[in-house]
N, C-alpha and C. Protein backbone atom coordinates (compact mmCIF):
# COMPACT_ATOMS: atom_id res chain seq x y z
N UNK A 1 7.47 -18.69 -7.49
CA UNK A 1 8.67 -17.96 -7.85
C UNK A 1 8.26 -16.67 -8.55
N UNK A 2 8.96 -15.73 -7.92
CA UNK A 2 8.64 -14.16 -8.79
C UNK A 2 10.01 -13.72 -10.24
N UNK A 3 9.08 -13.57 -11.21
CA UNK A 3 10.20 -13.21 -12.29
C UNK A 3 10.13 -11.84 -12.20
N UNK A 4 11.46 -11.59 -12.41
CA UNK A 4 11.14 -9.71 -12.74
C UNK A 4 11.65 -9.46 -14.53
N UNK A 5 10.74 -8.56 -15.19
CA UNK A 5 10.98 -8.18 -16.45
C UNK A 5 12.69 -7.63 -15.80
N UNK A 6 12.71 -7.11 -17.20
CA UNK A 6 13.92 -6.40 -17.22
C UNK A 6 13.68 -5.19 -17.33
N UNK A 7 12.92 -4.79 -17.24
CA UNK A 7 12.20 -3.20 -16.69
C UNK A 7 11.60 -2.56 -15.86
N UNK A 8 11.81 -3.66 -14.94
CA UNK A 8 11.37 -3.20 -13.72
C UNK A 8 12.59 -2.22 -12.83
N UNK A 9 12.30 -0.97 -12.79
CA UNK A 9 12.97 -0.44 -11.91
C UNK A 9 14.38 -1.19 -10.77
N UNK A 10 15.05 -1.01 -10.83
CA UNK A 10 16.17 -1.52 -9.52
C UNK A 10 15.77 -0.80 -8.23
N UNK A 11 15.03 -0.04 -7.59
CA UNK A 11 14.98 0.54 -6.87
C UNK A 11 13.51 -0.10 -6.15
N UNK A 12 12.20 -1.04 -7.65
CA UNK A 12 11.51 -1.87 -6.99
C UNK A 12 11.83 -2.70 -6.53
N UNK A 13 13.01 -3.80 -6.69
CA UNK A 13 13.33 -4.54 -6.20
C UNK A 13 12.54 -5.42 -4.77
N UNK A 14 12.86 -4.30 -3.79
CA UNK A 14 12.74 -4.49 -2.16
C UNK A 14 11.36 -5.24 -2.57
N UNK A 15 10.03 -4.29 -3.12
CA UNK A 15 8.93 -4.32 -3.49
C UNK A 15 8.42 -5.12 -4.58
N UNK A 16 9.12 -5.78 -5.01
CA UNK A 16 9.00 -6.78 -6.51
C UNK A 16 7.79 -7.49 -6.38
N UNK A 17 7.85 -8.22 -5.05
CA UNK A 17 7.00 -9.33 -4.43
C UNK A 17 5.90 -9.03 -4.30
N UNK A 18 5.25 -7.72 -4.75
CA UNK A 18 4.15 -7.19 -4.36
C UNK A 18 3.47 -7.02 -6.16
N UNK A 19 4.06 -7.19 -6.96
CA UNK A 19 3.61 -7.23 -8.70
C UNK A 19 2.94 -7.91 -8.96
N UNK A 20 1.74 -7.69 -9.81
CA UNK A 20 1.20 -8.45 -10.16
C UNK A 20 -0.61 -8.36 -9.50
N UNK A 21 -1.45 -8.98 -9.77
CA UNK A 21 -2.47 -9.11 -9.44
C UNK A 21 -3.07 -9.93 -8.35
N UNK A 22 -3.93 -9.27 -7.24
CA UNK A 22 -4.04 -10.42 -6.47
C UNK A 22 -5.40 -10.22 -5.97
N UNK A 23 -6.06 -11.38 -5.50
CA UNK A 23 -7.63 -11.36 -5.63
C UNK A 23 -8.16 -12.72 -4.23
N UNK A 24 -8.78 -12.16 -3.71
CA UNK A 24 -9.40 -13.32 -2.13
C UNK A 24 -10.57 -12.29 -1.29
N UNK A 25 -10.86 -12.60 -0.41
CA UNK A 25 -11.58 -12.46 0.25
C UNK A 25 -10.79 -11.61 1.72
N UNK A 26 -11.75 -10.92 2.59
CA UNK A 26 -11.34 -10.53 4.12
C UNK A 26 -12.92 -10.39 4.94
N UNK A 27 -12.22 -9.67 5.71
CA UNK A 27 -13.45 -9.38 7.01
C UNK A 27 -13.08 -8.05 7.13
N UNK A 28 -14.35 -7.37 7.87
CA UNK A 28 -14.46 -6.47 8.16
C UNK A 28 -14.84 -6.61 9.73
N UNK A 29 -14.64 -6.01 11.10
CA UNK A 29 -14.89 -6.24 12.22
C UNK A 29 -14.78 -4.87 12.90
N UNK A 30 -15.71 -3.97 13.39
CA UNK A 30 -15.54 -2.31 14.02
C UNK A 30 -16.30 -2.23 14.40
N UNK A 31 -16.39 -1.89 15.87
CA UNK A 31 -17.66 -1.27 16.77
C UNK A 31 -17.77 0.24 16.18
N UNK A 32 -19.70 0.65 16.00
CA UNK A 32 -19.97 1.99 15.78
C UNK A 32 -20.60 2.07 16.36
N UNK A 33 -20.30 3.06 17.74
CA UNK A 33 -21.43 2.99 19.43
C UNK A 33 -21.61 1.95 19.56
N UNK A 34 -22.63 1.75 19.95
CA UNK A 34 -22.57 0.15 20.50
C UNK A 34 -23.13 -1.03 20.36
N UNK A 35 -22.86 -0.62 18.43
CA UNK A 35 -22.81 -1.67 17.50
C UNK A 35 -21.37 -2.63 17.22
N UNK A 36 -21.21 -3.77 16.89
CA UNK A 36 -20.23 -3.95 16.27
C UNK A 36 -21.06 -4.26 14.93
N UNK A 37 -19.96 -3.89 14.16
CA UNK A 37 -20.22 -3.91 12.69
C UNK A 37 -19.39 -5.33 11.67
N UNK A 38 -19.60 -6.31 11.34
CA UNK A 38 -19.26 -7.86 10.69
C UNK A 38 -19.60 -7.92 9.69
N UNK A 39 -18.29 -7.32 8.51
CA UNK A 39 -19.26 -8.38 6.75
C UNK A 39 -17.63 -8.86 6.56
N UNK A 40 -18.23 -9.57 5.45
CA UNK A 40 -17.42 -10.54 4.65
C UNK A 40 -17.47 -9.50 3.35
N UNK A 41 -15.76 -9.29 2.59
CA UNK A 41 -16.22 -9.20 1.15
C UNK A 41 -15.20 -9.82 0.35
N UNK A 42 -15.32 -9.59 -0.63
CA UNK A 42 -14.20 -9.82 -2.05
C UNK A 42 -13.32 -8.57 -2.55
N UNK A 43 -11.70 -9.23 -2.58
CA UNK A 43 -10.82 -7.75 -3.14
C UNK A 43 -10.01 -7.99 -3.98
N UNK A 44 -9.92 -7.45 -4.80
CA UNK A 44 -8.70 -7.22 -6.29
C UNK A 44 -8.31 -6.09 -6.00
N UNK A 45 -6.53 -6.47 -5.94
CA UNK A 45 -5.56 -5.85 -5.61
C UNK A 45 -4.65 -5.99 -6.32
N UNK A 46 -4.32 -4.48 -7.23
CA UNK A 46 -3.40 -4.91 -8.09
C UNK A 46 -2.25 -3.87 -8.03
N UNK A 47 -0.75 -4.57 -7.80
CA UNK A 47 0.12 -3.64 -7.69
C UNK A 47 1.16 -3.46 -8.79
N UNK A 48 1.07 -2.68 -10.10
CA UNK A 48 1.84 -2.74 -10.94
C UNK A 48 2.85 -1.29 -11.39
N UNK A 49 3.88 -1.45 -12.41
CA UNK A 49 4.44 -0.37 -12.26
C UNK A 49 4.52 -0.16 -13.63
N UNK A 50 5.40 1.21 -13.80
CA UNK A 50 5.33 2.11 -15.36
C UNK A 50 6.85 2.61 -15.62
N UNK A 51 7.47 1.86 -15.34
CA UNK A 51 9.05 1.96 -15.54
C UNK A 51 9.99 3.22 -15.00
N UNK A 52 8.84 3.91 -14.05
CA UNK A 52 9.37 4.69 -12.78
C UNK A 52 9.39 4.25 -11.39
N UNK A 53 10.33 4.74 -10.69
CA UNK A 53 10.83 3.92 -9.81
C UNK A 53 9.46 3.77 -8.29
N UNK A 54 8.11 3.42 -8.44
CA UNK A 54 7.45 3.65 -7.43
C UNK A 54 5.64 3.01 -8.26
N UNK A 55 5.60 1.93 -7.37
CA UNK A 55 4.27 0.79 -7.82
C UNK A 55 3.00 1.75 -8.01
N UNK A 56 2.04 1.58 -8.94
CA UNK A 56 0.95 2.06 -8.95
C UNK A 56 -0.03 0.75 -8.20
N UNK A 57 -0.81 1.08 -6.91
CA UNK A 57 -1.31 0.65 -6.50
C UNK A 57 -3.30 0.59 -6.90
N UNK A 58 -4.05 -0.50 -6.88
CA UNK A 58 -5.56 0.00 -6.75
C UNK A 58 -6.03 -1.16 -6.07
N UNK A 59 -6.89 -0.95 -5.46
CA UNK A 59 -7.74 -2.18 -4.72
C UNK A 59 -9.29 -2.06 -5.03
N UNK A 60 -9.88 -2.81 -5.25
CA UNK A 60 -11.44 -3.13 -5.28
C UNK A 60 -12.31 -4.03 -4.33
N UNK A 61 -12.76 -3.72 -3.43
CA UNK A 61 -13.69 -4.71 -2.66
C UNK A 61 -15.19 -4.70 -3.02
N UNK A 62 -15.98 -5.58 -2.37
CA UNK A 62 -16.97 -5.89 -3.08
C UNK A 62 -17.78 -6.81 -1.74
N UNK A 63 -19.37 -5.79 -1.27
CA UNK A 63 -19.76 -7.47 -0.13
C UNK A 63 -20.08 -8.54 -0.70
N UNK A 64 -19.44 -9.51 0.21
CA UNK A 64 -20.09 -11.16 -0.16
C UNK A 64 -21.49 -11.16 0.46
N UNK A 65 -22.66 -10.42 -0.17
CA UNK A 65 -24.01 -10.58 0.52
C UNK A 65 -24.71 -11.02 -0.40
N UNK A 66 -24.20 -11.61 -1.24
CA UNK A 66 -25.29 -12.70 -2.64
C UNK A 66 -25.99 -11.96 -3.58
N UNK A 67 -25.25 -10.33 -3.61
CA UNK A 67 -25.57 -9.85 -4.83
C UNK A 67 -24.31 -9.33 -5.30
N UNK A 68 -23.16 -9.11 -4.69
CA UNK A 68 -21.65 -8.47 -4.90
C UNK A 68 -21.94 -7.29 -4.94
N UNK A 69 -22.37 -6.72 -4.01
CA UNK A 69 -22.76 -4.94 -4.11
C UNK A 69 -20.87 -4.59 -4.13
N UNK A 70 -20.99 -3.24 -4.65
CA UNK A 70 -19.54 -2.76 -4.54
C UNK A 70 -19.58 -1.73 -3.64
N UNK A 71 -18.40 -2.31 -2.79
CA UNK A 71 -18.10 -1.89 -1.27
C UNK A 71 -16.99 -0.09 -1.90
N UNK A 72 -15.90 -0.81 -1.36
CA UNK A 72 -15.10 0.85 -1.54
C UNK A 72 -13.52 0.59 -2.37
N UNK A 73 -13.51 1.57 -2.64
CA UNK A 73 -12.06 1.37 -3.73
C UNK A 73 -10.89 2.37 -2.99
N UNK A 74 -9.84 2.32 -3.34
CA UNK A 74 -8.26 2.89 -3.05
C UNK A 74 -7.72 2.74 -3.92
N UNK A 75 -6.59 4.01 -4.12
CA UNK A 75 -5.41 3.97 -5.27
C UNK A 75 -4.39 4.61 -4.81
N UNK A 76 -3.23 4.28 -5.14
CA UNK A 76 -1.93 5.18 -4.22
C UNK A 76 -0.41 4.69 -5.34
N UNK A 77 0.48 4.80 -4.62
CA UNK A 77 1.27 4.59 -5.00
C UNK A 77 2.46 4.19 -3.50
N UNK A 78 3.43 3.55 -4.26
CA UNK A 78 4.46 2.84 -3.06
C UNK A 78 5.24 3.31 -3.54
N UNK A 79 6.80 3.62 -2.44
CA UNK A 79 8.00 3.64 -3.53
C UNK A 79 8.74 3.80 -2.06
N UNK A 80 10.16 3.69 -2.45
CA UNK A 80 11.33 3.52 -1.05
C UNK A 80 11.37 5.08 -0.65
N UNK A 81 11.50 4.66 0.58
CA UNK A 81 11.82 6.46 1.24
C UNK A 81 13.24 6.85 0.82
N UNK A 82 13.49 8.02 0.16
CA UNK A 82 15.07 8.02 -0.21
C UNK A 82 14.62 9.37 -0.30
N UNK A 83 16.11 10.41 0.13
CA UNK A 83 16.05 11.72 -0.66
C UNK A 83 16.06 12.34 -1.65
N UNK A 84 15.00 12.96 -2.39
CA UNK A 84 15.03 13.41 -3.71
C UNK A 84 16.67 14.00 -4.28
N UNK A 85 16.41 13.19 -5.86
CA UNK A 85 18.16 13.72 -6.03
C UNK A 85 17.45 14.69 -7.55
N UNK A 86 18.60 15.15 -8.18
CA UNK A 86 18.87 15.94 -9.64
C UNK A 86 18.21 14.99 -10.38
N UNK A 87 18.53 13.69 -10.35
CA UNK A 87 17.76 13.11 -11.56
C UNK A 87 16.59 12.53 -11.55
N UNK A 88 15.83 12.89 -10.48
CA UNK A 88 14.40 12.42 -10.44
C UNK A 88 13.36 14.11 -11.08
N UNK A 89 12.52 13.68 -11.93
CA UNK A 89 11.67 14.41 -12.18
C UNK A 89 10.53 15.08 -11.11
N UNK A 90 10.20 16.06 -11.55
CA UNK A 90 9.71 17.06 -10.13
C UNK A 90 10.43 18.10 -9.72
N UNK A 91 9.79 19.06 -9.13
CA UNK A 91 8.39 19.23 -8.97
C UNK A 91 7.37 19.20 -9.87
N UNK A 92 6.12 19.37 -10.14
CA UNK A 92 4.89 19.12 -11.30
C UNK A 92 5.87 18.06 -12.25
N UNK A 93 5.71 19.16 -13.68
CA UNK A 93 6.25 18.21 -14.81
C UNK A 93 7.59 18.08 -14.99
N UNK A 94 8.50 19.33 -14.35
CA UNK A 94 9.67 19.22 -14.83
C UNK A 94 10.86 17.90 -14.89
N UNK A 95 11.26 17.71 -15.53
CA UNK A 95 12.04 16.54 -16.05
C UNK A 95 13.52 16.92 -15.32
N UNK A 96 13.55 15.31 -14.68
CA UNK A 96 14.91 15.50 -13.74
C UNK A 96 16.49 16.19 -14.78
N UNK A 97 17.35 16.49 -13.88
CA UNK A 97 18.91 16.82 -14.74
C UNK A 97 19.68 16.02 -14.20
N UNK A 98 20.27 15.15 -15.04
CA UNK A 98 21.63 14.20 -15.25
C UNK A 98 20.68 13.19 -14.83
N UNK A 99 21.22 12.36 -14.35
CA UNK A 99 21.53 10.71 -14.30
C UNK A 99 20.28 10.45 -13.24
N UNK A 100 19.48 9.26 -13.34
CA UNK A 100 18.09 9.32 -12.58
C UNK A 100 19.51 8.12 -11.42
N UNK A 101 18.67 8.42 -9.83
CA UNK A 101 19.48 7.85 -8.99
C UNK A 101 19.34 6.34 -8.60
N UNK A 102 20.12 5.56 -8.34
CA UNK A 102 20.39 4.85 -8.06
C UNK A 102 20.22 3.45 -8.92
N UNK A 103 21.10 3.60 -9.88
CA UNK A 103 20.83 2.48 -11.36
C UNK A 103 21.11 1.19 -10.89
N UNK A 104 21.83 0.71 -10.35
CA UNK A 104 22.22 -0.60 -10.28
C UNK A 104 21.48 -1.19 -8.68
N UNK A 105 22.03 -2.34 -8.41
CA UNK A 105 21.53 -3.18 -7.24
C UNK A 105 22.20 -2.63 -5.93
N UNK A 106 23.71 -2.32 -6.63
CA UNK A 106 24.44 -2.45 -5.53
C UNK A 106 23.97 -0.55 -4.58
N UNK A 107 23.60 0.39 -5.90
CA UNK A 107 23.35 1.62 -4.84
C UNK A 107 21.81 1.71 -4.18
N UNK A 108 21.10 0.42 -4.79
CA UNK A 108 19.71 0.39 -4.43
C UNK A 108 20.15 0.05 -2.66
N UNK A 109 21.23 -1.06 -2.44
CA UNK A 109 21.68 -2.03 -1.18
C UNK A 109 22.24 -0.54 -0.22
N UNK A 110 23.00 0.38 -0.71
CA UNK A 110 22.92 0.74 0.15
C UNK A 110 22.02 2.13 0.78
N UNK A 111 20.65 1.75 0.34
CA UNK A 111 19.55 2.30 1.06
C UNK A 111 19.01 1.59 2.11
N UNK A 112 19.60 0.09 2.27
CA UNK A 112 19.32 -0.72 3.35
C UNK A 112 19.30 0.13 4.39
N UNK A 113 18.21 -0.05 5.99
CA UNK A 113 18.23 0.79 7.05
C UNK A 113 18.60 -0.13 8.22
N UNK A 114 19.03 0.52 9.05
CA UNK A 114 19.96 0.09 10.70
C UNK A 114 18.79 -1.31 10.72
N UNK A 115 17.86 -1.51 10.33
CA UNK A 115 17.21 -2.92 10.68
C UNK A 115 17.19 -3.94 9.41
N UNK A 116 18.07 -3.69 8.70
CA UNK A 116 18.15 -4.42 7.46
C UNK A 116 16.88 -4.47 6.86
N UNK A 117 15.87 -3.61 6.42
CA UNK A 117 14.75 -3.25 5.71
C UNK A 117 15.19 -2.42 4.79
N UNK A 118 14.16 -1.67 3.95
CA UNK A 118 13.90 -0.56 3.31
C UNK A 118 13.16 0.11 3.96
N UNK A 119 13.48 1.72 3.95
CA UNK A 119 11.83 2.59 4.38
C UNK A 119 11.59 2.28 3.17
N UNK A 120 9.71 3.08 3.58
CA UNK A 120 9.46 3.07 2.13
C UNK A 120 8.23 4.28 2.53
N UNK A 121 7.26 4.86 1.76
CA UNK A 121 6.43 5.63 1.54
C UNK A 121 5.33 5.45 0.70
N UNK A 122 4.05 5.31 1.57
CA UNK A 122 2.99 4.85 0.71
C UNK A 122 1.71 6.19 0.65
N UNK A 123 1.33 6.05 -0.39
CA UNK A 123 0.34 7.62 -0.57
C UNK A 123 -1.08 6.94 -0.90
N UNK A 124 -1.82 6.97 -0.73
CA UNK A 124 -3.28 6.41 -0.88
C UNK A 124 -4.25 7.81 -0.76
N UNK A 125 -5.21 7.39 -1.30
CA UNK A 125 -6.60 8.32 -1.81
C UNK A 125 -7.78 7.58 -2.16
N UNK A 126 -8.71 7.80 -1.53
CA UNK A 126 -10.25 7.12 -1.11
C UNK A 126 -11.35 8.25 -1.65
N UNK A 127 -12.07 7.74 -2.55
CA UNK A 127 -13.29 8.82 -3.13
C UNK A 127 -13.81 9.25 -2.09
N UNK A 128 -13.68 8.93 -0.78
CA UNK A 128 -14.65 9.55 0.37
C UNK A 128 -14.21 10.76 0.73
N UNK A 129 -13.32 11.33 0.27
CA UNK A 129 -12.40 12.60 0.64
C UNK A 129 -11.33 12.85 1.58
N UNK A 130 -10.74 11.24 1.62
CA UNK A 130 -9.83 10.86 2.69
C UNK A 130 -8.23 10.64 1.90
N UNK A 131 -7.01 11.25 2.35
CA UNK A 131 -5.94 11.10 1.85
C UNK A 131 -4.97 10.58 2.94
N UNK A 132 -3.95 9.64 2.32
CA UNK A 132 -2.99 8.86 3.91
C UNK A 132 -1.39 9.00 3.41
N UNK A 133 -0.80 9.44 3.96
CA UNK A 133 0.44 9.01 3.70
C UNK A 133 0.82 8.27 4.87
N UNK A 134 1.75 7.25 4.73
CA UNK A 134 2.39 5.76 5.55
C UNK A 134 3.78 5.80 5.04
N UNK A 135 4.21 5.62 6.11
CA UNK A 135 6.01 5.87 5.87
C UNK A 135 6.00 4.51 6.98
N UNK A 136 6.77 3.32 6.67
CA UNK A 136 7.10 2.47 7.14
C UNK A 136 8.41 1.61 6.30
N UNK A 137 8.28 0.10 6.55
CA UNK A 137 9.26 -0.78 5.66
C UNK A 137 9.10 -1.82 5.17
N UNK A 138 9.71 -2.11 4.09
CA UNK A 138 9.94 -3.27 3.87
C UNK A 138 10.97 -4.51 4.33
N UNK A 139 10.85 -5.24 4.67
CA UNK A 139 12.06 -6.25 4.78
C UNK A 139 11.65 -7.76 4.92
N UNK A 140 11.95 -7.92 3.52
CA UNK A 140 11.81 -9.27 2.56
C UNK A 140 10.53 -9.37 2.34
N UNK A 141 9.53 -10.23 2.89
CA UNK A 141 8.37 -10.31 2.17
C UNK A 141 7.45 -9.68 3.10
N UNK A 142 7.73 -8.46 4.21
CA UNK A 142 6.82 -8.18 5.36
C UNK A 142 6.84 -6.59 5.16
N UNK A 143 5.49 -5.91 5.11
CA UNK A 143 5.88 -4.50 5.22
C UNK A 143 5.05 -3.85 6.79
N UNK A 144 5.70 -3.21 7.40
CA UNK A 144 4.73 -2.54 8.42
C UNK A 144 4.88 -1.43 7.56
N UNK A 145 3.15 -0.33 7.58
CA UNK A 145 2.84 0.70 7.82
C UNK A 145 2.43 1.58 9.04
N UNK A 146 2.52 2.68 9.26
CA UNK A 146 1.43 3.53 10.03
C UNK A 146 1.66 5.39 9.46
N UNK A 147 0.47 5.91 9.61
CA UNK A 147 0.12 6.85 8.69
C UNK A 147 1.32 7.93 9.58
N UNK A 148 1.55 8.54 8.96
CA UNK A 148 2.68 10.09 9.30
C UNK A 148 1.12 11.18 9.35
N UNK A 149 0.67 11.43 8.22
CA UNK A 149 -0.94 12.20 8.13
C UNK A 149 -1.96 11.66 7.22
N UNK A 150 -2.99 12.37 7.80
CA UNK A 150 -4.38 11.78 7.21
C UNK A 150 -4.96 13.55 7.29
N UNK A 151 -5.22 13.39 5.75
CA UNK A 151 -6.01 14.32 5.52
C UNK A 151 -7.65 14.29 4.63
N UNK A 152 -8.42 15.08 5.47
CA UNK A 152 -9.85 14.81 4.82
C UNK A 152 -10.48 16.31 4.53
N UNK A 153 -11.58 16.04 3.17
CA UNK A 153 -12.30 17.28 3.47
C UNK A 153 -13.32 17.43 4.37
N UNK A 154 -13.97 18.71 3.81
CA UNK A 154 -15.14 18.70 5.38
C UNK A 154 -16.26 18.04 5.41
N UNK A 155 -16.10 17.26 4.24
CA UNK A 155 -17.32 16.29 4.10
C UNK A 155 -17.29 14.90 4.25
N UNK A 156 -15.85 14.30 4.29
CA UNK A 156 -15.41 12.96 4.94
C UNK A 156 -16.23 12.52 6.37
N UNK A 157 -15.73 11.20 6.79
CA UNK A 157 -15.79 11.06 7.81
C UNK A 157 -15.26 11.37 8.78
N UNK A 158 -15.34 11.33 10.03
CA UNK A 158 -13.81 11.32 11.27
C UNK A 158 -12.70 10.39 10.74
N UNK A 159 -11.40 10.30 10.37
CA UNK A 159 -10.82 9.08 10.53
C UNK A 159 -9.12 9.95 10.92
N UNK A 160 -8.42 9.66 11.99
CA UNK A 160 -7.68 9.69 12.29
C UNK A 160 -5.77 9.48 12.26
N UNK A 161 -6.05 7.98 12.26
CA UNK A 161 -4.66 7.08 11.54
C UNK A 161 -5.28 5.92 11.31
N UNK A 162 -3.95 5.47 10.96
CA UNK A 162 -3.88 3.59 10.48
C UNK A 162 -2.87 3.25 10.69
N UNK A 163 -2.55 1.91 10.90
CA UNK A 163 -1.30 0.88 10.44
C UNK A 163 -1.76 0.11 9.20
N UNK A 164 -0.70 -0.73 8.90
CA UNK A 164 -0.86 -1.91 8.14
C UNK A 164 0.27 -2.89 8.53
N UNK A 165 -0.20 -3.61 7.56
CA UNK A 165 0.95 -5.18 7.18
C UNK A 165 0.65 -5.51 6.40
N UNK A 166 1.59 -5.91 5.41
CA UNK A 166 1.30 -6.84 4.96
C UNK A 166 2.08 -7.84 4.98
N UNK A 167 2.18 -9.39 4.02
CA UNK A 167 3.03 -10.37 4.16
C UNK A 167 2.88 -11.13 3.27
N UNK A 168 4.02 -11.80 2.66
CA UNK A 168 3.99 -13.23 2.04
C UNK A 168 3.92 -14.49 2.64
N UNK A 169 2.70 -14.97 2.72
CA UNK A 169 2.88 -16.19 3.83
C UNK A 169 2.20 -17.32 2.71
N UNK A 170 3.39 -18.01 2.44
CA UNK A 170 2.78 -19.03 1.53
C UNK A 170 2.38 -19.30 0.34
N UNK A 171 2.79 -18.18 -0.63
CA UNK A 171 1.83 -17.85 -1.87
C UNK A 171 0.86 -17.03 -1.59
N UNK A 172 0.34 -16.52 -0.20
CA UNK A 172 -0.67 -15.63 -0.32
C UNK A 172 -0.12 -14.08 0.22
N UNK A 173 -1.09 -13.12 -0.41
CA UNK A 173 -0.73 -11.88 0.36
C UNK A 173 -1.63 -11.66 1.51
N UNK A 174 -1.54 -11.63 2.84
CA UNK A 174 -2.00 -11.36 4.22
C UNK A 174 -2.04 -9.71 4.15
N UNK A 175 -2.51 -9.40 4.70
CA UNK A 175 -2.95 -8.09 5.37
C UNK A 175 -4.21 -7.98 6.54
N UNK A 176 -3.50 -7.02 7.35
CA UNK A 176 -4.04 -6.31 8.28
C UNK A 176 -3.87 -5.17 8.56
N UNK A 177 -5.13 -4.65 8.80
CA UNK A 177 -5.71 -2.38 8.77
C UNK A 177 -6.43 -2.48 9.85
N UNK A 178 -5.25 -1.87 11.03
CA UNK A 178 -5.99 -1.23 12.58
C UNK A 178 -6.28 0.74 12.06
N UNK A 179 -7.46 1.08 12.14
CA UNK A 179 -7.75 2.32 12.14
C UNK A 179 -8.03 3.06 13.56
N UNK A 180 -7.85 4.51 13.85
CA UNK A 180 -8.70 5.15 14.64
C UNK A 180 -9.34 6.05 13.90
N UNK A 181 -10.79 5.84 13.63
CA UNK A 181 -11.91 6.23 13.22
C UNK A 181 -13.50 6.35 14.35
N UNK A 182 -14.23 7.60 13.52
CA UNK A 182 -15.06 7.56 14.41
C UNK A 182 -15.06 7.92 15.99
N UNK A 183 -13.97 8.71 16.63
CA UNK A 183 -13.81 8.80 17.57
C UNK A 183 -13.51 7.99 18.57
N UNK A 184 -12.85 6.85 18.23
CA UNK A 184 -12.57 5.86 18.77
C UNK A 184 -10.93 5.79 18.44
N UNK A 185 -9.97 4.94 19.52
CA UNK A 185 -8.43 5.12 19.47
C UNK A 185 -7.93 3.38 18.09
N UNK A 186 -6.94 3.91 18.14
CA UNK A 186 -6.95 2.56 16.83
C UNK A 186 -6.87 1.35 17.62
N UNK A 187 -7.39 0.52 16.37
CA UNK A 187 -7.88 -0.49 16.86
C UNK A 187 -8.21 -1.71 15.59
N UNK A 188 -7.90 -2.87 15.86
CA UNK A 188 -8.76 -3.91 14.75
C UNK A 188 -9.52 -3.46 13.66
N UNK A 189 -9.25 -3.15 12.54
CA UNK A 189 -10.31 -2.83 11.71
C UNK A 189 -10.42 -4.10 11.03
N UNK A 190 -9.63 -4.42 9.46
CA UNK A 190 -9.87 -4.87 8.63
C UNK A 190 -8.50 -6.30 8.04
N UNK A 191 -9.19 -7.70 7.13
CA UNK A 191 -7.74 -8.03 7.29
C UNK A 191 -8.23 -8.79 6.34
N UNK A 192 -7.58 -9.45 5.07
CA UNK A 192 -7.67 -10.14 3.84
C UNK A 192 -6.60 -11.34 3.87
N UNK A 193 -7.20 -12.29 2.76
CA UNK A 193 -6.29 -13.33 2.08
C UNK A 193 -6.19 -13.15 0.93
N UNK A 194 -4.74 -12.63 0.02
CA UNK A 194 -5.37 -13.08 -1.40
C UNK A 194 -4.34 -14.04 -1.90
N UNK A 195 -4.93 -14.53 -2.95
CA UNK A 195 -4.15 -15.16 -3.72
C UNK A 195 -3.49 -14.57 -5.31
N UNK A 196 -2.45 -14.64 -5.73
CA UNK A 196 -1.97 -13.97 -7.14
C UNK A 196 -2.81 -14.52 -8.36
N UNK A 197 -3.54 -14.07 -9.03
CA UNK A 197 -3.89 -14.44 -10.10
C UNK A 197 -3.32 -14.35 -11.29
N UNK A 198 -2.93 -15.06 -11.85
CA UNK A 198 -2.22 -15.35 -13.56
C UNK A 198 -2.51 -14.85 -14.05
């Protein structure tokens, strides 16, 4: 069962199910030429928020090769696709005017979309010099992603797009990351189990 403080945003709601800390294992599986590439690692994933309406995301992986070398990290943020109003803060620092939008449950409900989901908008950033934005949905405990743009500097790798998923299946969080990277069209990349840790 998920509790929500009483400070959690109304607008996390859709996204509630995603709070909290979560920690398991995945695979890694990608041909590079005409290699395929197979590890196992470990990930802490933690999605928490700051009493604005949109999750601070970070993930940590780590290979399972019997020393825990540390693999690669991500940080982003989630939040519902909605049109910026007067009372949201922004651009830079400036501080929204009048009333921040959508206070209660019932104006969060009607951001519901023609498929009974939420959009939503996810922003991620990778020390490798790789940036993603993902505009997809939520609806109930399932989110599809796929990237709108991917931007890199000139010192990144090739990487193209992505999807995702994720899911509540059981007490655990599921995920799966098809990339096109490397000059190759998307495809199978990456996919985890975790479990919530207390």
């Amino acid at each position: 069962m998920i509790e929500l403080g009483a400070d959690v945003p109304t607008e996390l709601v859709p996204l509630s199910w995603l709070i909290g800390l979560w920690e398991g294992t995945g695979i890694v599986n990608y041909a590079v030429g005409d290699d395929t590439r197979t590890l196992e690692f470990g990930q802490r994933l933690s999605f928490t928020h700051d009493g604005l309406p949109h999750l601070n995301y970070s993930s940590y992986t780590w290979l399972l090769d019997g020393s825990l070398t540390p693999h690669v990290t991500e940080t982003g943020y989630w939040r519902l696709g909605r049109p910026a109003a007067d009372g949201d803060p922004g651009p830079g620092m400036l501080a929204g005017t009048g009333a921040r939008p959508y206070p209660d449950a019932a104006s969060v409900e009607a951001l519901r979309n023609a498929d009974d989901g939420f959009d939503i908008e996810v922003s991620l950033v990778h020390p490798s010099g790789v940036s993603e934005l993902y505009l997809g949905q939520v609806k109930g405990p399932r989110i599809d992603l796929a990237t709108d743009a991917v931007m890199r500097t000139a010192t990144a790798k090739e990487y193209a797009a992505a999807t995702r998923i994720y899911g509540l299946v059981e007490n655990h969080l599921l995920w799966a990351w098809d990339i096109a990277a490397l000059g190759q069209e998307l495809k199978t990349h990456a996919s985890g189990r975790l479990a919530r840790v207390e």
